[in-house]
PDB file of N, CA and C in Angstrom:
ATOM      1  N   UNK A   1    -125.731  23.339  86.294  1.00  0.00           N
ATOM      2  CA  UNK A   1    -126.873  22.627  86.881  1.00  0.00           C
ATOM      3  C   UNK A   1    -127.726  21.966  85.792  1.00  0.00           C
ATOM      4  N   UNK A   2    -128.400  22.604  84.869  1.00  0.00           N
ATOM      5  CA  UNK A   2    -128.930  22.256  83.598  1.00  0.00           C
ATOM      6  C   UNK A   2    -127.899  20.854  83.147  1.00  0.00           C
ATOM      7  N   UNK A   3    -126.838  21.242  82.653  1.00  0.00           N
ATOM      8  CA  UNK A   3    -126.104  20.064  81.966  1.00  0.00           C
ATOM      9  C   UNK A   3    -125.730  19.011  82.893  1.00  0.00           C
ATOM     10  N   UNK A   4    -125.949  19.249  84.128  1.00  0.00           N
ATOM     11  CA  UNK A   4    -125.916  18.271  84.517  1.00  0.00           C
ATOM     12  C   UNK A   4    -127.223  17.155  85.062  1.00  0.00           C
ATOM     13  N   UNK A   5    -127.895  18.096  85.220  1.00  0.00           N
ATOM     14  CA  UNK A   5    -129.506  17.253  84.689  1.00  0.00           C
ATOM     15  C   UNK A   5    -129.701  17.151  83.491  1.00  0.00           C
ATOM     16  N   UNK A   6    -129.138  17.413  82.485  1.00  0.00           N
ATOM     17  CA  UNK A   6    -129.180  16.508  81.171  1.00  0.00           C
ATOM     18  C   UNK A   6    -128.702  15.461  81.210  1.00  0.00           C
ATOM     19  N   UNK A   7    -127.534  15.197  81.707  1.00  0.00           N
ATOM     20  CA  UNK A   7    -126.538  14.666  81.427  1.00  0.00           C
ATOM     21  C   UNK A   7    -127.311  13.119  82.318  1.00  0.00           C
ATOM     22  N   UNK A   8    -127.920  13.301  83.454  1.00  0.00           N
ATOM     23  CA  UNK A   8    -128.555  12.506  84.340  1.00  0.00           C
ATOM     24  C   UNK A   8    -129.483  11.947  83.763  1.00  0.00           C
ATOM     25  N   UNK A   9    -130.761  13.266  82.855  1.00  0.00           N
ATOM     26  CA  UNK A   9    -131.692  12.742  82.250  1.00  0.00           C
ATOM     27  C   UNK A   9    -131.244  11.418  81.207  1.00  0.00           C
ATOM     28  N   UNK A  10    -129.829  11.847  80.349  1.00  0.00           N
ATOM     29  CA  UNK A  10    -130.053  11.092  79.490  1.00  0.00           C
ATOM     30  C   UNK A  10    -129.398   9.660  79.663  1.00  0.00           C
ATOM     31  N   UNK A  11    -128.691   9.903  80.768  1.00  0.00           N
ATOM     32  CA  UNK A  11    -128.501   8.628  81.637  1.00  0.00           C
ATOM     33  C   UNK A  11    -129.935   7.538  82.027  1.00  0.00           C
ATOM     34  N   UNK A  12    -130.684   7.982  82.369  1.00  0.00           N
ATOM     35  CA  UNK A  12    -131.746   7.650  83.276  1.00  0.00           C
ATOM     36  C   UNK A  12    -132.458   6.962  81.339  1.00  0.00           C
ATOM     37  N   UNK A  13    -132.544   7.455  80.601  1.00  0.00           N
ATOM     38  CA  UNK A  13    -133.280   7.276  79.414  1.00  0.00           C
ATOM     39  C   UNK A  13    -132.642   6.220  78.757  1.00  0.00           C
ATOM     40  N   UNK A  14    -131.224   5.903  79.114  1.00  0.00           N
ATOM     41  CA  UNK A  14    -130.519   4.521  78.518  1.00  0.00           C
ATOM     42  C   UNK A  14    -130.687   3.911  79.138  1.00  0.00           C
ATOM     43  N   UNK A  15    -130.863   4.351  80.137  1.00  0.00           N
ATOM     44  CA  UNK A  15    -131.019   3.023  81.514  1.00  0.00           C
ATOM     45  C   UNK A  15    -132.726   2.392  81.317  1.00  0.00           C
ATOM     46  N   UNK A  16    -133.254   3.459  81.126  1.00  0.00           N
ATOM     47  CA  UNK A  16    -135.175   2.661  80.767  1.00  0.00           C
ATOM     48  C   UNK A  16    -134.840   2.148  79.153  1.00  0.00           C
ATOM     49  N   UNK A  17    -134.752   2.768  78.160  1.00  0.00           N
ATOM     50  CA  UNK A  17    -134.105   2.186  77.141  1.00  0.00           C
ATOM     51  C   UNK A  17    -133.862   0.441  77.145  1.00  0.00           C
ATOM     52  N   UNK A  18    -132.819   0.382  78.245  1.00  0.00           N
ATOM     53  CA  UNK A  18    -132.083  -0.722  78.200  1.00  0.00           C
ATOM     54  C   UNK A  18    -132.928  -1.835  79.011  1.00  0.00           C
ATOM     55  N   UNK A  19    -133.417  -1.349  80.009  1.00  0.00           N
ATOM     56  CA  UNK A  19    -134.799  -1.999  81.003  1.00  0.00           C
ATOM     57  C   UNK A  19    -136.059  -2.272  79.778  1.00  0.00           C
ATOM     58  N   UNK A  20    -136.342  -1.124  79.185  1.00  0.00           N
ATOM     59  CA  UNK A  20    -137.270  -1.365  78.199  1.00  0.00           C
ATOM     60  C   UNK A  20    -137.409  -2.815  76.931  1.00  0.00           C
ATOM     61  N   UNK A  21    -135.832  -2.638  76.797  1.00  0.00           N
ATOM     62  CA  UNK A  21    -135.351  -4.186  75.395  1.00  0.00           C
ATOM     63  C   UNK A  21    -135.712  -5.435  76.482  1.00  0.00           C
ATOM     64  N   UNK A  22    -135.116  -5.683  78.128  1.00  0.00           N
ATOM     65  CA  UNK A  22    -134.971  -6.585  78.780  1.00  0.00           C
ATOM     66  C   UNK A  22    -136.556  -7.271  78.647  1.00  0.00           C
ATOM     67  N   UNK A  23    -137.538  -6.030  78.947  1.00  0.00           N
ATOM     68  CA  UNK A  23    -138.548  -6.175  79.105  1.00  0.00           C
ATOM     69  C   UNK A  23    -139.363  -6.668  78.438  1.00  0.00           C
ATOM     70  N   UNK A  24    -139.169  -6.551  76.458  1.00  0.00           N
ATOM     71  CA  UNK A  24    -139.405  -7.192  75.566  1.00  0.00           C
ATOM     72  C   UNK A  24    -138.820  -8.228  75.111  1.00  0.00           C
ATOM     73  N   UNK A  25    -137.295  -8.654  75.866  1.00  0.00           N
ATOM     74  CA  UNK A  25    -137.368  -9.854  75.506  1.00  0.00           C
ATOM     75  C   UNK A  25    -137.755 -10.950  76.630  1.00  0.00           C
ATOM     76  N   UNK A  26    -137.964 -10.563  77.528  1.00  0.00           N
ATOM     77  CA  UNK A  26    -138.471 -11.130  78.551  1.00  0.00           C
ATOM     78  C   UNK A  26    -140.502 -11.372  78.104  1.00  0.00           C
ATOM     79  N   UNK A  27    -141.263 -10.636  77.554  1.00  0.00           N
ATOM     80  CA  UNK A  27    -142.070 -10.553  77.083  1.00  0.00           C
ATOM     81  C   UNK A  27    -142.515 -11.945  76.270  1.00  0.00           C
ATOM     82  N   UNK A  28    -141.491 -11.961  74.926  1.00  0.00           N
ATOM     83  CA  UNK A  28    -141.288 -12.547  74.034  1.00  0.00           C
ATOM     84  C   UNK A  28    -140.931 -13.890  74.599  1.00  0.00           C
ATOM     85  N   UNK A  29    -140.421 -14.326  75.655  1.00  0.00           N
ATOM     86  CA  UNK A  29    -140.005 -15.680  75.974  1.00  0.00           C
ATOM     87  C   UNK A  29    -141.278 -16.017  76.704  1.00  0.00           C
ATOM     88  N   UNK A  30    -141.492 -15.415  77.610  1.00  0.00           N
ATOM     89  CA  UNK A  30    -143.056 -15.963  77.745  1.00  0.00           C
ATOM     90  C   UNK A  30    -144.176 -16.442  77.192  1.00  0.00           C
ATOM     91  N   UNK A  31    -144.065 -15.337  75.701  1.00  0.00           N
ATOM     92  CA  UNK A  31    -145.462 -15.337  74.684  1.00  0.00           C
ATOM     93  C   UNK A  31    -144.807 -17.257  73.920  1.00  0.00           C
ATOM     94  N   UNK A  32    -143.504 -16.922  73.965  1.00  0.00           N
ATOM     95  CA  UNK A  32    -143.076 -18.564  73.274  1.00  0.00           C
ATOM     96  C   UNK A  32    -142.916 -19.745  74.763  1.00  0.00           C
ATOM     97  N   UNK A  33    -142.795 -19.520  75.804  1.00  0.00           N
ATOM     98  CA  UNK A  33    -143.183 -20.535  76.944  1.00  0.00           C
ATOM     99  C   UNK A  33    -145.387 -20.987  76.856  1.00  0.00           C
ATOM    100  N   UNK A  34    -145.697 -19.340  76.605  1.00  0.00           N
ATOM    101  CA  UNK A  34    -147.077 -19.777  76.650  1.00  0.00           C
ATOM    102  C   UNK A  34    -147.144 -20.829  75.480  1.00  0.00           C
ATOM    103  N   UNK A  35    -146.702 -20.277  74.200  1.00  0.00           N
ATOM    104  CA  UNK A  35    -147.330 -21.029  72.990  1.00  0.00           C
ATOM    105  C   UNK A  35    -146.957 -23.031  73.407  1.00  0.00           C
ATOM    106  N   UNK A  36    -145.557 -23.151  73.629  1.00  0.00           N
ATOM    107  CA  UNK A  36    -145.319 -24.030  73.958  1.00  0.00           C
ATOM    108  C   UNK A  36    -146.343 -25.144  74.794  1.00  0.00           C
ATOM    109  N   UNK A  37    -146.465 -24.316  76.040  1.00  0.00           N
ATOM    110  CA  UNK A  37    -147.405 -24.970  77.219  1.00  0.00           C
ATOM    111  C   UNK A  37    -148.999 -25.098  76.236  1.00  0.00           C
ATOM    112  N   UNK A  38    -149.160 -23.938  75.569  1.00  0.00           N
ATOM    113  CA  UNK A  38    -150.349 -24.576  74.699  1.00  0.00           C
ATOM    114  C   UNK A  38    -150.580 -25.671  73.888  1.00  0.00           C
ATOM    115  N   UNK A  39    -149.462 -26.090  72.885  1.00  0.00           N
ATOM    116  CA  UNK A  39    -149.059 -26.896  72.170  1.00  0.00           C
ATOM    117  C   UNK A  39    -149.103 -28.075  73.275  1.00  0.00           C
ATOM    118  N   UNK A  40    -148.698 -28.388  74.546  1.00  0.00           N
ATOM    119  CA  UNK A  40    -147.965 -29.521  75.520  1.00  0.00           C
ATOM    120  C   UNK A  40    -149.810 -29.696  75.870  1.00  0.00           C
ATOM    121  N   UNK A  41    -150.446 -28.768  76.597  1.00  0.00           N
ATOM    122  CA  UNK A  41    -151.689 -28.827  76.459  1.00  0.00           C
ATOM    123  C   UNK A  41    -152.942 -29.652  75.793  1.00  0.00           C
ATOM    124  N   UNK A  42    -152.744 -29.344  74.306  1.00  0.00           N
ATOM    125  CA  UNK A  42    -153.423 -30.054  73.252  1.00  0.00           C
ATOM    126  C   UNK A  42    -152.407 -31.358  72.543  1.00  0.00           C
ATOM    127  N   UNK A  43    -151.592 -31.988  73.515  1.00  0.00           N
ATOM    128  CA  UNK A  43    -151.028 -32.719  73.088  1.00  0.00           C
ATOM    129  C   UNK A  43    -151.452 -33.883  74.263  1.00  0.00           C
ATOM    130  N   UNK A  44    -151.455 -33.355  74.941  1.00  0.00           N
ATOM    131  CA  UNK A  44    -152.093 -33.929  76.457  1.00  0.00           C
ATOM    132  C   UNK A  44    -154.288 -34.241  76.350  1.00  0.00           C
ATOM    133  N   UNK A  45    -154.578 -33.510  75.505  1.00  0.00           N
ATOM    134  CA  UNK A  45    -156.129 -33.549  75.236  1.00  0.00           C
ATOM    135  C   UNK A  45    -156.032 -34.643  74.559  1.00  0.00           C
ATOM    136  N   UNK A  46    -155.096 -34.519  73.209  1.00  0.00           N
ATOM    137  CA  UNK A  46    -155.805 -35.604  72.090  1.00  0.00           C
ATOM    138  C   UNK A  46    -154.846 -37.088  73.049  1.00  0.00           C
ATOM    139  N   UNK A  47    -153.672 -37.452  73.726  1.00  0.00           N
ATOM    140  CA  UNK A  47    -153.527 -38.595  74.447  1.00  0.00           C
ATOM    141  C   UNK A  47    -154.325 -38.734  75.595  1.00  0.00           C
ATOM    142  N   UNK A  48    -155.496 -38.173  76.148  1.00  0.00           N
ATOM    143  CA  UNK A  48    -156.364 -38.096  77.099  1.00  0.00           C
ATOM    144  C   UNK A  48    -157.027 -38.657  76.610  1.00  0.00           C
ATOM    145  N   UNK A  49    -157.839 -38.271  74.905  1.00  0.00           N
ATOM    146  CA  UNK A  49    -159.052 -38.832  73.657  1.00  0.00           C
ATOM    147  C   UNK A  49    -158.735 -39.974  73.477  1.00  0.00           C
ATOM    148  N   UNK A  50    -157.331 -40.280  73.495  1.00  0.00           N
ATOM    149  CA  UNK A  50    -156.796 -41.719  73.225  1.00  0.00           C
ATOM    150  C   UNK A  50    -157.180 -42.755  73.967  1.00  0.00           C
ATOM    151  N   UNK A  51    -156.574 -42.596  75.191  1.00  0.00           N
ATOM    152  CA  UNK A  51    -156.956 -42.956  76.173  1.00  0.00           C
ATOM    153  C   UNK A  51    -158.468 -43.695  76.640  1.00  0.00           C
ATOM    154  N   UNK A  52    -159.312 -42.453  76.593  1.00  0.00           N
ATOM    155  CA  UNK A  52    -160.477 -42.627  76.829  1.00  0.00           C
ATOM    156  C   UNK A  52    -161.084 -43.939  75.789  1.00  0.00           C
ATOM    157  N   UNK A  53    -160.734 -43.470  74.466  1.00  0.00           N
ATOM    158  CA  UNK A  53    -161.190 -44.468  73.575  1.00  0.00           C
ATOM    159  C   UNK A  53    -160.982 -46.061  73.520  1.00  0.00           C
ATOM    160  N   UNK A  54    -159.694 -45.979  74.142  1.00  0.00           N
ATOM    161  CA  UNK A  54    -159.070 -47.168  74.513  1.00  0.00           C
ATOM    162  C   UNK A  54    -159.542 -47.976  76.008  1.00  0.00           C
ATOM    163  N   UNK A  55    -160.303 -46.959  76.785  1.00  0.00           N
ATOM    164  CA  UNK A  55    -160.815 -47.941  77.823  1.00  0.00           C
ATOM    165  C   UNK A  55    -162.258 -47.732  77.476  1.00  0.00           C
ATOM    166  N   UNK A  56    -162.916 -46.858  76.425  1.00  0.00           N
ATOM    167  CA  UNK A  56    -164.239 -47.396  75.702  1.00  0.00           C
ATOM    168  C   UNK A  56    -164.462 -48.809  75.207  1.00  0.00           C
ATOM    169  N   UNK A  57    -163.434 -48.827  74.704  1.00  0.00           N
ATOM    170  CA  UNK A  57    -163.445 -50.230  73.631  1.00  0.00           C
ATOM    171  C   UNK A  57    -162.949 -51.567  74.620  1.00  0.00           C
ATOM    172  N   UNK A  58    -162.450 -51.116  76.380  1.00  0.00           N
ATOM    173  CA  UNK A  58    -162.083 -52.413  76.907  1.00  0.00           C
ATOM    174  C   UNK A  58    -163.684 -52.661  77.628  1.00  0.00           C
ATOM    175  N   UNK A  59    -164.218 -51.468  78.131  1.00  0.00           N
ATOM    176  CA  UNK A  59    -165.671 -52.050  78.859  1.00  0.00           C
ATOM    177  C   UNK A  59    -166.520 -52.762  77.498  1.00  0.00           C
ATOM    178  N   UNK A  60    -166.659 -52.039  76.362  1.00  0.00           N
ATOM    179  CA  UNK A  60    -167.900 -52.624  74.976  1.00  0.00           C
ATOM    180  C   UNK A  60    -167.165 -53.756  74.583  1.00  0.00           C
TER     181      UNK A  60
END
């Protein structure tokens, strides 16, 4: 009985183990989707600044 609730436990512990890595790399693609969308973000501000400046200078 024992060894075989070991044997389960340590089943169950590769199995979170293995859920656990998924989980960090799943983590990790996000933290680099966020950085990305941040970067796309402030790339979108300063052609917004552009923009703006460019229909400043068509009304003056």
């Amino acid at each position: 009985m024992l060894q075989r609730n070991g044997h389960e436990l340590l089943r169950d512990g590769r199995k979170l183990l293995r859920d656990g890595g998924i989980l960090l790399r799943n983590g990790r693609k996000l933290q680099r989707d966020d950085h990305e969308l941040q970067h796309n973000g402030g790339l979108l501000q300063r052609d917004g600044l552009k923009l703006q400046r460019k229909q400043h200078k068509l009304y003056f």
